[in-house]
Protein backbone atom coordinates (compact mmCIF):
# COMPACT_ATOMS: atom_id res chain seq x y z
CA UNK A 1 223.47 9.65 -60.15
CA UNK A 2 223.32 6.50 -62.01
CA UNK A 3 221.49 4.87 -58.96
CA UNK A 4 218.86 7.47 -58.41
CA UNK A 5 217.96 7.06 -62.50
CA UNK A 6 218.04 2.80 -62.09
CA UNK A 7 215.51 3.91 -59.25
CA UNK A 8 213.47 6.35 -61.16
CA UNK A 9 213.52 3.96 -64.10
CA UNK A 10 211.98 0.71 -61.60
CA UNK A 11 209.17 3.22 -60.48
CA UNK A 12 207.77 4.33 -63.83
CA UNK A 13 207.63 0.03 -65.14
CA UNK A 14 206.11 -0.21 -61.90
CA UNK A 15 203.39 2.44 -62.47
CA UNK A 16 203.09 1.12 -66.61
CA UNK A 17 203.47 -2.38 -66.22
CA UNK A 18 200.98 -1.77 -63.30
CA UNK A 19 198.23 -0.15 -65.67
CA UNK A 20 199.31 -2.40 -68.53
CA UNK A 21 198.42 -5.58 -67.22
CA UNK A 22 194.56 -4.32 -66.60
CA UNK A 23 194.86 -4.94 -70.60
CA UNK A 24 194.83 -8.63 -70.24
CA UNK A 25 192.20 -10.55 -70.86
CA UNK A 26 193.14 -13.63 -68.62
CA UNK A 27 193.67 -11.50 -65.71
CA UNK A 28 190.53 -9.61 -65.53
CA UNK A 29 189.34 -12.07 -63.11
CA UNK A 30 192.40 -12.21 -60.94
CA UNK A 31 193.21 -9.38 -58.73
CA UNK A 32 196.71 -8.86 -59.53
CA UNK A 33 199.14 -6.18 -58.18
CA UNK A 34 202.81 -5.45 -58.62
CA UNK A 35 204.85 -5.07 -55.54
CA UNK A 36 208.45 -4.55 -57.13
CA UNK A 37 210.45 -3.95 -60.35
CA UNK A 38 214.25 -4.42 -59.82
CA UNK A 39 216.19 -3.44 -62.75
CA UNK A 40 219.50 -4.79 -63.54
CA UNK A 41 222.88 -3.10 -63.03
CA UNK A 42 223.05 -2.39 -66.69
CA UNK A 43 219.02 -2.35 -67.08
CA UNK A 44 218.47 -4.51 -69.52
CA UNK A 45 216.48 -6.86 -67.86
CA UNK A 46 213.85 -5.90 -64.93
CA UNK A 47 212.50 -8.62 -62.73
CA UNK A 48 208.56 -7.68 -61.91
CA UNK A 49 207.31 -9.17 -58.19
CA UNK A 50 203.61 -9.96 -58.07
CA UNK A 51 201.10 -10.88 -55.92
CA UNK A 52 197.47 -12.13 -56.25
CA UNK A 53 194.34 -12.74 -54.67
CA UNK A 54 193.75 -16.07 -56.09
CA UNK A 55 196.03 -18.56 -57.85
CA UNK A 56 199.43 -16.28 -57.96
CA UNK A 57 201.07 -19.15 -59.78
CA UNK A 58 198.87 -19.00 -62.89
CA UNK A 59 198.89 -15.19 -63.01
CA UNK A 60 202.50 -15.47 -62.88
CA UNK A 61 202.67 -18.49 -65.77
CA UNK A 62 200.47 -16.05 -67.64
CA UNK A 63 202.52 -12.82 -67.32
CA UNK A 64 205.75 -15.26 -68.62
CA UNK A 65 203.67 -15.74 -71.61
CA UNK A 66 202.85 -12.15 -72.39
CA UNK A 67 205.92 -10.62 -71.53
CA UNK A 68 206.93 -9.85 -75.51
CA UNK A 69 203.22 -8.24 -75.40
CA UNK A 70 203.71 -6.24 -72.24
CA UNK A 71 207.63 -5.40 -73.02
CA UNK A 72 206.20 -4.07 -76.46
CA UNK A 73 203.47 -2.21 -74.18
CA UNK A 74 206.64 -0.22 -72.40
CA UNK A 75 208.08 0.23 -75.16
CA UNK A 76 205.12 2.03 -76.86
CA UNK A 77 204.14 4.32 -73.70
CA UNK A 78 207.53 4.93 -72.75
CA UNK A 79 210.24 6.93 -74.55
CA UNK A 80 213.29 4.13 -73.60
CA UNK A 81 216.38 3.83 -75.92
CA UNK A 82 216.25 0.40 -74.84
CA UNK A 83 213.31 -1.45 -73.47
CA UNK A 84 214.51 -4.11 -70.58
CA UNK A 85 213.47 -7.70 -70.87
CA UNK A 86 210.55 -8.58 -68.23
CA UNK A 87 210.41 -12.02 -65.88
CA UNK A 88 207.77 -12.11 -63.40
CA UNK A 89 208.02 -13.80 -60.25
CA UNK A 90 205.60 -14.25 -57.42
CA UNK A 91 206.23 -12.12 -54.18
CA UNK A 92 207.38 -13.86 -51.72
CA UNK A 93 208.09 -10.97 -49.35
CA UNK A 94 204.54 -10.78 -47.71
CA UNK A 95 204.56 -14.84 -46.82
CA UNK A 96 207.83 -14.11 -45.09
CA UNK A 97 206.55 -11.74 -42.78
CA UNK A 98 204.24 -13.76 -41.54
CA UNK A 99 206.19 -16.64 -40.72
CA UNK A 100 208.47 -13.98 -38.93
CA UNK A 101 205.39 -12.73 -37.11
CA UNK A 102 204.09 -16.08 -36.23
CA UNK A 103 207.98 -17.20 -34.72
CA UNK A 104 208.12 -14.10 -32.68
CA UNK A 105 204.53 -14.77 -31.54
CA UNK A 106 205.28 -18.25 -30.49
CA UNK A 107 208.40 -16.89 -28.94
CA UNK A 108 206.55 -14.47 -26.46
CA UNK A 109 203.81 -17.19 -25.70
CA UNK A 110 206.89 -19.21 -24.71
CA UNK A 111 208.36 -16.63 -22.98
CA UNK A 112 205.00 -15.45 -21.01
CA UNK A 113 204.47 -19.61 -20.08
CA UNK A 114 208.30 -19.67 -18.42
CA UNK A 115 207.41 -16.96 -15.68
């Protein structure tokens, strides 16, 4: 039980957080999506995964610096007895796929040279 509410809890932050970061000024320009929300154990802290279309690094330096703003956000739209703390980190999933991709490409290039 306690699982299925950590999950329900990591996709309504997703949705919010989602729609609340449209409010920021600095990131109108940036096309910026969030990809994951894992919650703690005890969820009192929720890591946010983003990705951009530009600089990813800056969005992400910028969403460390409004994360009081955006954790007041939640706490505003959302009926929580506790609101969790929020660190953003870029995605890295996506980049990792490729590389997988491109190693098993180069694998069955190799493989279709040997016979």
């Amino acid at each position: 039980m306690r699982e299925r509410r950590k999950q329900r809890l990591e996709k309504l932050l997703l949705e919010q957080i989602s729609s609340d970061i449209q409010s920021i000024y600095e990131l109108t320009d940036m096309m910026v999506s969030v990809t994951r929300v894992r919650l703690s154990n005890d969820l009192s802290s929720a890591r946010i995964y983003i990705t951009a279309l530009e600089d990813v690094e800056e969005a992400v330096e910028i969403l460390k610096q409004k994360a009081g703003y955006l954790r007041k956000l939640l706490a505003t739209n959302l009926n929580l007895r506790y609101t969790p703390r929020l660190s953003f980190f870029k995605d890295e999933e996506e980049e990792r796929a490729k590389r997988v991709d491109e190693i098993l490409r180069k694998l069955r290039e190799e493989k279709g040279d040997s016979q």
